[in-house]
Protein backbone atom coordinates (compact mmCIF):
# COMPACT_ATOMS: atom_id res chain seq x y z
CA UNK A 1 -3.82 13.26 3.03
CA UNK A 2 -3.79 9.84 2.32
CA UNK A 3 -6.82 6.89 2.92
CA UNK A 4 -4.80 5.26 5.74
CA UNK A 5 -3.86 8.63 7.41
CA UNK A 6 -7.99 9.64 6.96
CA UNK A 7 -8.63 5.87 8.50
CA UNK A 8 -6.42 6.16 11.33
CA UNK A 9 -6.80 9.70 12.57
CA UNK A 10 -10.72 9.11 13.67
CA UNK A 11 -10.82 7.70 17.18
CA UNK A 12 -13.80 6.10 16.04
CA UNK A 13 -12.69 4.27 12.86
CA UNK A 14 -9.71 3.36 14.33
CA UNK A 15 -11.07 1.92 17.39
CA UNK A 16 -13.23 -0.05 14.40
CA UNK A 17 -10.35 -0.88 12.65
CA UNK A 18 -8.34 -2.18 16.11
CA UNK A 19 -11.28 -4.17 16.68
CA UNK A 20 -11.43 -6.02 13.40
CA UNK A 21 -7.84 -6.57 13.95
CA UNK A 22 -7.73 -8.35 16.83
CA UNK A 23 -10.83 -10.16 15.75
CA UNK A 24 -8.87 -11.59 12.71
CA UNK A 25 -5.98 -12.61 14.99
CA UNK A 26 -8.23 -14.62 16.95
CA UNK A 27 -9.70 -16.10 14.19
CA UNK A 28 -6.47 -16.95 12.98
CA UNK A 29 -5.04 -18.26 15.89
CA UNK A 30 -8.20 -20.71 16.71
CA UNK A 31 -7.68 -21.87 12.73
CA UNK A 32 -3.76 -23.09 13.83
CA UNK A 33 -5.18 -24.69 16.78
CA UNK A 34 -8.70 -26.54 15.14
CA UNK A 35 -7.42 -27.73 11.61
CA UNK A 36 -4.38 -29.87 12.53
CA UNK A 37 -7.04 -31.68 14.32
CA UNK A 38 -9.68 -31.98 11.20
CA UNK A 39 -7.17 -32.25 8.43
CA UNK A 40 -4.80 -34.21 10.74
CA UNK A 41 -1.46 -32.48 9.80
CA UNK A 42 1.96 -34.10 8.69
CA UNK A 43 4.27 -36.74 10.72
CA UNK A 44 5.30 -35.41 13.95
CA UNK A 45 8.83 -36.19 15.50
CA UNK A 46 9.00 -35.20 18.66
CA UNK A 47 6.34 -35.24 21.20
CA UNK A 48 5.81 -31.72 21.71
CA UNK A 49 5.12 -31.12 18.44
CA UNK A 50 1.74 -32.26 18.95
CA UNK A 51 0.81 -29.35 21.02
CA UNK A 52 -1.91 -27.19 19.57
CA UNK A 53 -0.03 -23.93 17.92
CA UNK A 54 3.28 -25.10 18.60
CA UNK A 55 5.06 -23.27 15.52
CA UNK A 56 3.34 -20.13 16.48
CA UNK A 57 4.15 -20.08 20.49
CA UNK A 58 7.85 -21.35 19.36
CA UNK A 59 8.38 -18.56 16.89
CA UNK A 60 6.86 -15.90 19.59
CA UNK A 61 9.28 -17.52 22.36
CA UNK A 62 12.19 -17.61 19.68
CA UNK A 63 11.59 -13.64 18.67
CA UNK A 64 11.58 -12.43 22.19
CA UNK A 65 14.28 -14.26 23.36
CA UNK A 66 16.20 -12.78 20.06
CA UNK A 67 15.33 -8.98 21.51
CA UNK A 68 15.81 -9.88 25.11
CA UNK A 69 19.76 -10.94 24.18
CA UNK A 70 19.85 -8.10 21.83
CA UNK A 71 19.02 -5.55 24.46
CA UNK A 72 21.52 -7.33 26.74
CA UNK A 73 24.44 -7.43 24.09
CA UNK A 74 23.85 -3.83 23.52
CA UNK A 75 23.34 -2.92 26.79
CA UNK A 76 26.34 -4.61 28.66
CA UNK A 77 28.85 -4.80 25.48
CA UNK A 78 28.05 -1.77 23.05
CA UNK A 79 27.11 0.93 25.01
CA UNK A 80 29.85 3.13 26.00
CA UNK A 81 29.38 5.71 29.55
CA UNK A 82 28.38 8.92 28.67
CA UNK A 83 31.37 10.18 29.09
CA UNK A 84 33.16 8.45 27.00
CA UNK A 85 34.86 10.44 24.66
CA UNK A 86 35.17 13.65 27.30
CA UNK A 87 38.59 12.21 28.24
């Protein structure tokens, strides 16, 4: 058994582990949205660039509207009925 599989089968270290996580995300995320405003980041063109995180919330919009037409492609294109080849 490996360190990661020791770490992550204790409820209690990974509930540590989870927590430290999310912690870092948050920390990370209130970095994107305070340092543009200290260091005062490049040229913007557009308006809406301005907004505080704006490459992170347009990636996150981007990638789930990338699965969402995914699903739908497959879904209404790809997928056959199940009894397809029964014939």
């Amino acid at each position: 058994m490996n360190f990661l599989q020791k770490q992550l089968e204790d409820p209690v270290r990974f509930a540590r582990i989870k927590r430290w996580f999310y912690a870092g995300l948050s920390v990370v995320a209130l970095a994107e949205i305070v340092l543009p405003r200290i260091f005062h980041g490049g040229e913007s063109h557009f308006s809406f660039e301005d907004f505080p995180a704006w490459g992170s919330l347009y990636g996150f919009v981007s990638c789930v509207a990338i699965i969402v037409v995914s699903k739908l492609i497959g879904k209404l294109w790809l997928m056959r009925r199940e009894d397809y080849y029964d014939r």
